[in-house]
N, C-alpha and C. Protein backbone atom coordinates (compact mmCIF):
# COMPACT_ATOMS: atom_id res chain seq x y z
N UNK A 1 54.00 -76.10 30.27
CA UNK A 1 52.63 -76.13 30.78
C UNK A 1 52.17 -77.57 31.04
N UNK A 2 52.48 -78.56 30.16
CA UNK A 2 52.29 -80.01 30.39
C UNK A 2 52.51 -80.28 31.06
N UNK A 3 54.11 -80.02 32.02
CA UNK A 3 54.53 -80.87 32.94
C UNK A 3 54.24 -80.04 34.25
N UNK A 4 53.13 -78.96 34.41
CA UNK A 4 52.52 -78.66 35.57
C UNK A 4 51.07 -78.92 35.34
N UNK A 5 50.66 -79.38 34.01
CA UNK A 5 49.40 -80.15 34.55
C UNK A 5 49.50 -81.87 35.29
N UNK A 6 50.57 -82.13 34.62
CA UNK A 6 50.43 -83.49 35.22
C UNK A 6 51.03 -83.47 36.58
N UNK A 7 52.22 -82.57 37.15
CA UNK A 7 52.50 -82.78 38.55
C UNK A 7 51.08 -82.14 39.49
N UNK A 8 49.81 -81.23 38.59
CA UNK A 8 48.56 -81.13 39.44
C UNK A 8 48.07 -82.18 39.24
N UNK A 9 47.97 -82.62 37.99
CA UNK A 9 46.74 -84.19 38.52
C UNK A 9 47.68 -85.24 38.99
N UNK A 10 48.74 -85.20 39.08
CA UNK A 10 49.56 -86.35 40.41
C UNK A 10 49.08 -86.35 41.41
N UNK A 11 49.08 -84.44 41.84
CA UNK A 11 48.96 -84.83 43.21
C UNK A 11 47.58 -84.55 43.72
N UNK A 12 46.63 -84.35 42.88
CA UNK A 12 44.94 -85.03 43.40
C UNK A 12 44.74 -86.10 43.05
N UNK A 13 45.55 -86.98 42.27
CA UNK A 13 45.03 -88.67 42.14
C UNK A 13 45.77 -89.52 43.46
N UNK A 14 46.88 -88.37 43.89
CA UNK A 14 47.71 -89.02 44.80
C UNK A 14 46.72 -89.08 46.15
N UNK A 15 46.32 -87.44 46.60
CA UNK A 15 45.35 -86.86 47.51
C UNK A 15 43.97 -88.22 47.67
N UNK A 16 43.67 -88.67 46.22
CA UNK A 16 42.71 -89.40 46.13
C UNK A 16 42.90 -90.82 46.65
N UNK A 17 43.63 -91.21 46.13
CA UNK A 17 44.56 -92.49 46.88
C UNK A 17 44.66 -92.75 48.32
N UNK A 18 45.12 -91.28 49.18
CA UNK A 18 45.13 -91.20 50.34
C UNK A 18 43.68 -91.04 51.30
N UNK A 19 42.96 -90.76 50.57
CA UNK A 19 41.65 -90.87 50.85
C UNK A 19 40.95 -91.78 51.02
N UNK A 20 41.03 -92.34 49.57
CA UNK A 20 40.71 -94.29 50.13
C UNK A 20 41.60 -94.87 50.95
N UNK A 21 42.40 -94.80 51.26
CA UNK A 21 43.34 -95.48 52.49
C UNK A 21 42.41 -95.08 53.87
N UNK A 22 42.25 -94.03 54.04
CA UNK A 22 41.56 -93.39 55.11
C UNK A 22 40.19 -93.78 55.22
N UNK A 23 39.06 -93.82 54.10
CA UNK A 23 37.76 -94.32 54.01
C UNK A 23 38.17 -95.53 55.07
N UNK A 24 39.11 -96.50 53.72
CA UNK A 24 38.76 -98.03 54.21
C UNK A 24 39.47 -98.61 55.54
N UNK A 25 40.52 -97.77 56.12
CA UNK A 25 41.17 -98.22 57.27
C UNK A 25 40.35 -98.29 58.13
N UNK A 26 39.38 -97.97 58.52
CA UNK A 26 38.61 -98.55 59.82
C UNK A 26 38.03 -100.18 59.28
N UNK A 27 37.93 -100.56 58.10
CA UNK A 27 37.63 -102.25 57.48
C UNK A 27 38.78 -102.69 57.58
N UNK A 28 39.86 -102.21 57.36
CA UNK A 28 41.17 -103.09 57.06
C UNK A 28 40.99 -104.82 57.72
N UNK A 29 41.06 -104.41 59.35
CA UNK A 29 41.02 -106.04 59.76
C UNK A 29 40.23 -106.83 59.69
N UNK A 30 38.88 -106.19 58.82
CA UNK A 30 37.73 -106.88 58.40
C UNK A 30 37.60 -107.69 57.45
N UNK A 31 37.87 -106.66 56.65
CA UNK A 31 38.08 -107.46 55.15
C UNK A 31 39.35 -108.41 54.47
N UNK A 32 38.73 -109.20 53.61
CA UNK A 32 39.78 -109.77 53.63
C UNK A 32 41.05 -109.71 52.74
N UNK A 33 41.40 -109.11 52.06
CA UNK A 33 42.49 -107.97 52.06
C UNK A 33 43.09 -107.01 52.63
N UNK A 34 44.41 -107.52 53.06
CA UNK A 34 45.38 -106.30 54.03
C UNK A 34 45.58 -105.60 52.77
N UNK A 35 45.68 -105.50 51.72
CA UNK A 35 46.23 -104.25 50.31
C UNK A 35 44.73 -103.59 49.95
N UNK A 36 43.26 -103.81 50.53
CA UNK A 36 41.88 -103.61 49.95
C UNK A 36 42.29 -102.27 49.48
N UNK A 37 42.99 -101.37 50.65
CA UNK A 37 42.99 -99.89 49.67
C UNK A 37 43.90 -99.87 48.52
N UNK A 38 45.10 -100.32 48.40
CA UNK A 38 45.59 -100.22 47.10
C UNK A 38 44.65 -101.44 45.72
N UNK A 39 43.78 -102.22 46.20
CA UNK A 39 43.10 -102.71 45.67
C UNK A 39 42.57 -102.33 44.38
N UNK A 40 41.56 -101.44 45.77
CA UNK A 40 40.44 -100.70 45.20
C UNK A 40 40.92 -99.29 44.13
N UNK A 41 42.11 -98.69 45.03
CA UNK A 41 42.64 -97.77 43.83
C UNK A 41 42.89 -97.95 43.06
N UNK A 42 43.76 -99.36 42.38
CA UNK A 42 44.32 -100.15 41.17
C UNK A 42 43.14 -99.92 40.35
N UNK A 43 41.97 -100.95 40.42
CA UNK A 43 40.83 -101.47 40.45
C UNK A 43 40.29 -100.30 39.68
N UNK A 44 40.00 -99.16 40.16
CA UNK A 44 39.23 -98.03 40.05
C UNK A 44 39.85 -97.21 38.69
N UNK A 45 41.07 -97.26 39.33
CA UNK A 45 42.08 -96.16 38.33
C UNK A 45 42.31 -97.21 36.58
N UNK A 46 42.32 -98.76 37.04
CA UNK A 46 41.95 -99.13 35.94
C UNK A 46 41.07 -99.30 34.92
N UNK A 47 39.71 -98.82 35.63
CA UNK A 47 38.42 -98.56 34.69
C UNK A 47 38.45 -97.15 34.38
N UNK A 48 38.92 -96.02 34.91
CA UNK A 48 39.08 -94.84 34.21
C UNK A 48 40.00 -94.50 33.46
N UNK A 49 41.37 -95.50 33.28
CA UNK A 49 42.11 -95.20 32.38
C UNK A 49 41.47 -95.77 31.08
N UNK A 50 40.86 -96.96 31.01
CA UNK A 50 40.09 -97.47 29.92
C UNK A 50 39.38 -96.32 29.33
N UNK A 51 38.24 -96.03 30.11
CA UNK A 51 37.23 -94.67 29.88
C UNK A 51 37.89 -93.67 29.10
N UNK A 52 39.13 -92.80 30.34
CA UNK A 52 39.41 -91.63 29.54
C UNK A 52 39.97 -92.04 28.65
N UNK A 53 41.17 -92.94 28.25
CA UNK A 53 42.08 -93.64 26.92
C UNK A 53 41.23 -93.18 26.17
N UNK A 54 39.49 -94.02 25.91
CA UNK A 54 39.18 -94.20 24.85
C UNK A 54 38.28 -92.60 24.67
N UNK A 55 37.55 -91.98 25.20
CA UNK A 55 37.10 -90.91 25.25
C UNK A 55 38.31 -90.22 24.93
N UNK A 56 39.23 -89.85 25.19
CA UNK A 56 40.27 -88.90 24.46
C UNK A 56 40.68 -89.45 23.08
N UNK A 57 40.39 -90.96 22.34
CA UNK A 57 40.94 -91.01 21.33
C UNK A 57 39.96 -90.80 20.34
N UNK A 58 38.02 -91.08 20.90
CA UNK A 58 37.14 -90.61 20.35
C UNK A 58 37.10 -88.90 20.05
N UNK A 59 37.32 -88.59 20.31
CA UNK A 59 37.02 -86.81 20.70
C UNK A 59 38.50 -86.47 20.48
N UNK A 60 39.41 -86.72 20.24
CA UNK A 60 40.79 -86.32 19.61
C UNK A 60 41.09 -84.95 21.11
N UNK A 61 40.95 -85.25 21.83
CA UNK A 61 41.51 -84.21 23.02
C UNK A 61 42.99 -84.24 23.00
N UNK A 62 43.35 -82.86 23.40
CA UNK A 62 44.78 -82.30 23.11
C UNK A 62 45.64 -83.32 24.14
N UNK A 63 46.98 -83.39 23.71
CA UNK A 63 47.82 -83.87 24.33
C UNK A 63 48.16 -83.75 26.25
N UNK A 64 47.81 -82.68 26.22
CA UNK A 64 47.54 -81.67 27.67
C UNK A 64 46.57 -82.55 28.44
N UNK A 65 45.55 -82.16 28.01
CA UNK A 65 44.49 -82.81 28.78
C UNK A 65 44.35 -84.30 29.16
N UNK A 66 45.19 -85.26 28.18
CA UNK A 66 45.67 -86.40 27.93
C UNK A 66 46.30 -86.92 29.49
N UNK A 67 47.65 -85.77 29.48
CA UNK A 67 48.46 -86.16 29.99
C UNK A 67 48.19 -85.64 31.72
N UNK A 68 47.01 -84.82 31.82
CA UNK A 68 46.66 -84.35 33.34
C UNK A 68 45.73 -85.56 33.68
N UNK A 69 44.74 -86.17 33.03
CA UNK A 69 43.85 -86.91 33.25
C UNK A 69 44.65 -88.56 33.41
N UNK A 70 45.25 -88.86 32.10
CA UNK A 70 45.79 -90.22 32.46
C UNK A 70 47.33 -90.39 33.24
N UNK A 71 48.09 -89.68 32.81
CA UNK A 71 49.40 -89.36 33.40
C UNK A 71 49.52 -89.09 34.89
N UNK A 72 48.77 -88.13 34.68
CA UNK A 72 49.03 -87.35 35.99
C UNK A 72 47.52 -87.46 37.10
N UNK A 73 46.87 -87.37 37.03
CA UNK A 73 45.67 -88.00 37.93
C UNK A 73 45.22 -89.46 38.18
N UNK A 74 45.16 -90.20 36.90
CA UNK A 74 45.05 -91.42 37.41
C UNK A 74 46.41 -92.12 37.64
N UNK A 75 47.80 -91.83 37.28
CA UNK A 75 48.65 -92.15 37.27
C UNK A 75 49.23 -92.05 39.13
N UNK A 76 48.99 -90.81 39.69
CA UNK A 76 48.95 -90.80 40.93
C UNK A 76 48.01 -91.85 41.71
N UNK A 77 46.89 -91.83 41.30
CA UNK A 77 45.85 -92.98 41.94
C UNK A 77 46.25 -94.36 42.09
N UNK A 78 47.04 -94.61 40.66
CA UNK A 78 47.26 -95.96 40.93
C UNK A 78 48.20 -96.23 41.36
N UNK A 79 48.50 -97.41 42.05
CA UNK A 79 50.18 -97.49 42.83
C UNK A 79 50.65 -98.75 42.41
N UNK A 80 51.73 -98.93 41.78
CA UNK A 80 52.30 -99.87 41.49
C UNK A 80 53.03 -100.96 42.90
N UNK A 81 53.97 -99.90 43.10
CA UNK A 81 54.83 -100.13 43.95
C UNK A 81 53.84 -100.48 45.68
N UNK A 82 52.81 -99.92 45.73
CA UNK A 82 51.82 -100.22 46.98
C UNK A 82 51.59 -101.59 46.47
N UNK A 83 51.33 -101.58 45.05
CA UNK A 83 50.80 -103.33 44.79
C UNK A 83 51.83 -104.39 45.01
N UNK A 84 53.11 -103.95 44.69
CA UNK A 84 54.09 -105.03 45.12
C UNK A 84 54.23 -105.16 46.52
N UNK A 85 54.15 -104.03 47.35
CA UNK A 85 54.58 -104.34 48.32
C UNK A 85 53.71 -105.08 49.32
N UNK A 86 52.44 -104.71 49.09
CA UNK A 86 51.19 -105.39 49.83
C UNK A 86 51.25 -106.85 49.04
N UNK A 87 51.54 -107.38 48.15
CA UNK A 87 51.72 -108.53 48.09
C UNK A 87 53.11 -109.42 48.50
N UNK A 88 53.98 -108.40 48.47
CA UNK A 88 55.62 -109.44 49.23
C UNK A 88 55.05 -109.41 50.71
N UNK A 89 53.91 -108.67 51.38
CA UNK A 89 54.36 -108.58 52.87
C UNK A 89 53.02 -109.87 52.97
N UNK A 90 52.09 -109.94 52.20
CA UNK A 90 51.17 -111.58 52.50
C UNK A 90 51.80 -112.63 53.10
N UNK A 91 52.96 -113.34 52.47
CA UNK A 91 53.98 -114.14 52.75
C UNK A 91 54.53 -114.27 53.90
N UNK A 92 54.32 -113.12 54.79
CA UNK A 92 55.08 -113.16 55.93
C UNK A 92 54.52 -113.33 56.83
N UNK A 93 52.77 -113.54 56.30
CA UNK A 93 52.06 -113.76 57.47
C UNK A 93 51.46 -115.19 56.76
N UNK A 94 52.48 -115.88 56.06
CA UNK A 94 51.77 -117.38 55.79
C UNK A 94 50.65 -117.64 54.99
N UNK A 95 50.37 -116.40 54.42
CA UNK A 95 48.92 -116.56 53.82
C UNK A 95 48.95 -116.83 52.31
N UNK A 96 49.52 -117.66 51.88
CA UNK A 96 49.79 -117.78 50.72
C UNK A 96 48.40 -117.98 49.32
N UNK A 97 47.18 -118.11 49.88
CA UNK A 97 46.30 -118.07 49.40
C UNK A 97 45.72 -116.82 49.06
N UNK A 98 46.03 -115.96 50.23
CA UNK A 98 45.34 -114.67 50.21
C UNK A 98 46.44 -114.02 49.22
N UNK A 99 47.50 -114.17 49.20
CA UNK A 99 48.61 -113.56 47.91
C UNK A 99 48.10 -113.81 46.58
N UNK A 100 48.19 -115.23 46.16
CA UNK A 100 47.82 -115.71 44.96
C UNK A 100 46.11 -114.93 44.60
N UNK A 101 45.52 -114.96 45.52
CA UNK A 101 43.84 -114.05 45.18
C UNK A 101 43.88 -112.83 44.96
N UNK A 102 45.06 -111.74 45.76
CA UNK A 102 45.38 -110.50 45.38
C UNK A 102 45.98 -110.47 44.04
N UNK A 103 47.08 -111.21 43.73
CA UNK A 103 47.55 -110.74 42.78
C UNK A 103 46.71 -111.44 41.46
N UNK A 104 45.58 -112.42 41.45
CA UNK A 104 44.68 -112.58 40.22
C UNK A 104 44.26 -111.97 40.10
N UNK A 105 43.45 -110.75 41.67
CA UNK A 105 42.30 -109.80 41.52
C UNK A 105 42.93 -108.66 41.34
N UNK A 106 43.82 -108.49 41.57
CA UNK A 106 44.71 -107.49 40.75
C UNK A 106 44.57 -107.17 39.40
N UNK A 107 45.72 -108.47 39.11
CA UNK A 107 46.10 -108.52 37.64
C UNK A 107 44.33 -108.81 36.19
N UNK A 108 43.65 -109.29 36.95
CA UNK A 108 42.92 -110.27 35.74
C UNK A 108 41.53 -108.78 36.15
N UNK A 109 41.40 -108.64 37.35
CA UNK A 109 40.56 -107.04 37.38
C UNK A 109 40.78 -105.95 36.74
N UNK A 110 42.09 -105.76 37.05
CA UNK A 110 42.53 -104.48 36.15
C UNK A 110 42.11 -104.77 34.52
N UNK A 111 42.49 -105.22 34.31
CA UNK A 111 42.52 -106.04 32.82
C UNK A 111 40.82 -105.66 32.44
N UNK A 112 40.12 -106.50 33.28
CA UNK A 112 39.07 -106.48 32.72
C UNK A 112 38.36 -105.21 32.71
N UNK A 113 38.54 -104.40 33.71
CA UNK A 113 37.94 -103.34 34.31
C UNK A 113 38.23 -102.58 33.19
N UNK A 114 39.33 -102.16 32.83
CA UNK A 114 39.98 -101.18 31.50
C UNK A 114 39.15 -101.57 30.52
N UNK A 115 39.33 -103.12 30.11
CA UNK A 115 38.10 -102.80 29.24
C UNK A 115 36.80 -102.93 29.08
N UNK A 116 36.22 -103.04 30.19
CA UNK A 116 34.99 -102.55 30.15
C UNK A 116 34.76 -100.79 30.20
N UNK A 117 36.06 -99.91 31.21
CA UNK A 117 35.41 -99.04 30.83
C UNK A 117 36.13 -98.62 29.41
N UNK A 118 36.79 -98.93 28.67
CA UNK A 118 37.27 -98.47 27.50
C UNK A 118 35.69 -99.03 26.15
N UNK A 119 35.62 -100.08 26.65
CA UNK A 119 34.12 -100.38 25.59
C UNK A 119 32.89 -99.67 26.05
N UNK A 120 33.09 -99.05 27.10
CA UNK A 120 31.22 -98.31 27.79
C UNK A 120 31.56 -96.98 26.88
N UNK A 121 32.40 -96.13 27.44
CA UNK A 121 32.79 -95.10 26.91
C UNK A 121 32.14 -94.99 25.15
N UNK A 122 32.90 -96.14 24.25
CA UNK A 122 32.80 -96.32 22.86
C UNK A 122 31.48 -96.57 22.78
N UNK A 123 30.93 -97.65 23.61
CA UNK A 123 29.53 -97.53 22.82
C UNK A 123 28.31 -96.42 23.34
N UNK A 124 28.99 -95.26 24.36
CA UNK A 124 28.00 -94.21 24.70
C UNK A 124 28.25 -93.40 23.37
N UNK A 125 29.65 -93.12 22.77
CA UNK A 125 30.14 -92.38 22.06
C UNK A 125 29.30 -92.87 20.54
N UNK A 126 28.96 -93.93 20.25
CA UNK A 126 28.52 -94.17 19.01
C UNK A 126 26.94 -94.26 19.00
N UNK A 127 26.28 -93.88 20.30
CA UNK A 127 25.07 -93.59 20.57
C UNK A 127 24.57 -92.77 20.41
């Protein structure tokens, strides 16, 4: 049963993913990120893994639900492999500034984002 909740929330975090690609492709040449949609999915999927993490360890939720929500829904959302690759292909267009800014706002966003939502969560929970 586990491993058909998480191949369902794969493939609506995946569905979701593809969605923001679609929102933001009419900005693409606007903004200044060619990766903005895997960005923003990273970005996003990293403040709800914080959230649910800590909300499932407050509230002791079953392993199941664990593994559809972080595994398998946000786990689809986020893309690793979109993040590498939108940053090897910067390089090829010389932009070596715009690389080094993706991969801080990447790396140092995610980071932070998790825990902020992993501390909002805790202090709604002790409210």
């Amino acid at each position: 049963m586990q491993w058909a909740l998480i191949a369902l929330g794969g493939a609506l975090g995946s569905l979701l993913r593809a969605g923001i690609k679609q929102w933001l492709l009419p900005t693409q040449d606007r903004l200044f990120l060619s990766g903005n949609a895997t960005l923003l999915a990273n970005l996003v999927g990293c403040f709800l893994i914080g959230l649910i993490f800590q909300w499932t360890v407050e509230k002791n939720l079953s392993l199941s639900i664990q593994a559809f929500l972080i595994t398998g829904l946000l786990g689809g959302l986020t893309t690793y492999s979109s993040f590498i690759m939108d940053l090897m292909l910067m390089p090829q267009k010389k932009d070596w500034a715009l690389s080094g800014l993706y991969l801080g706002l990447s790396i140092t966003g995610g980071v932070l984002l998790f825990i902020l939502g992993r501390n909002l969560i805790r202090d709604l929970m002790l409210s």
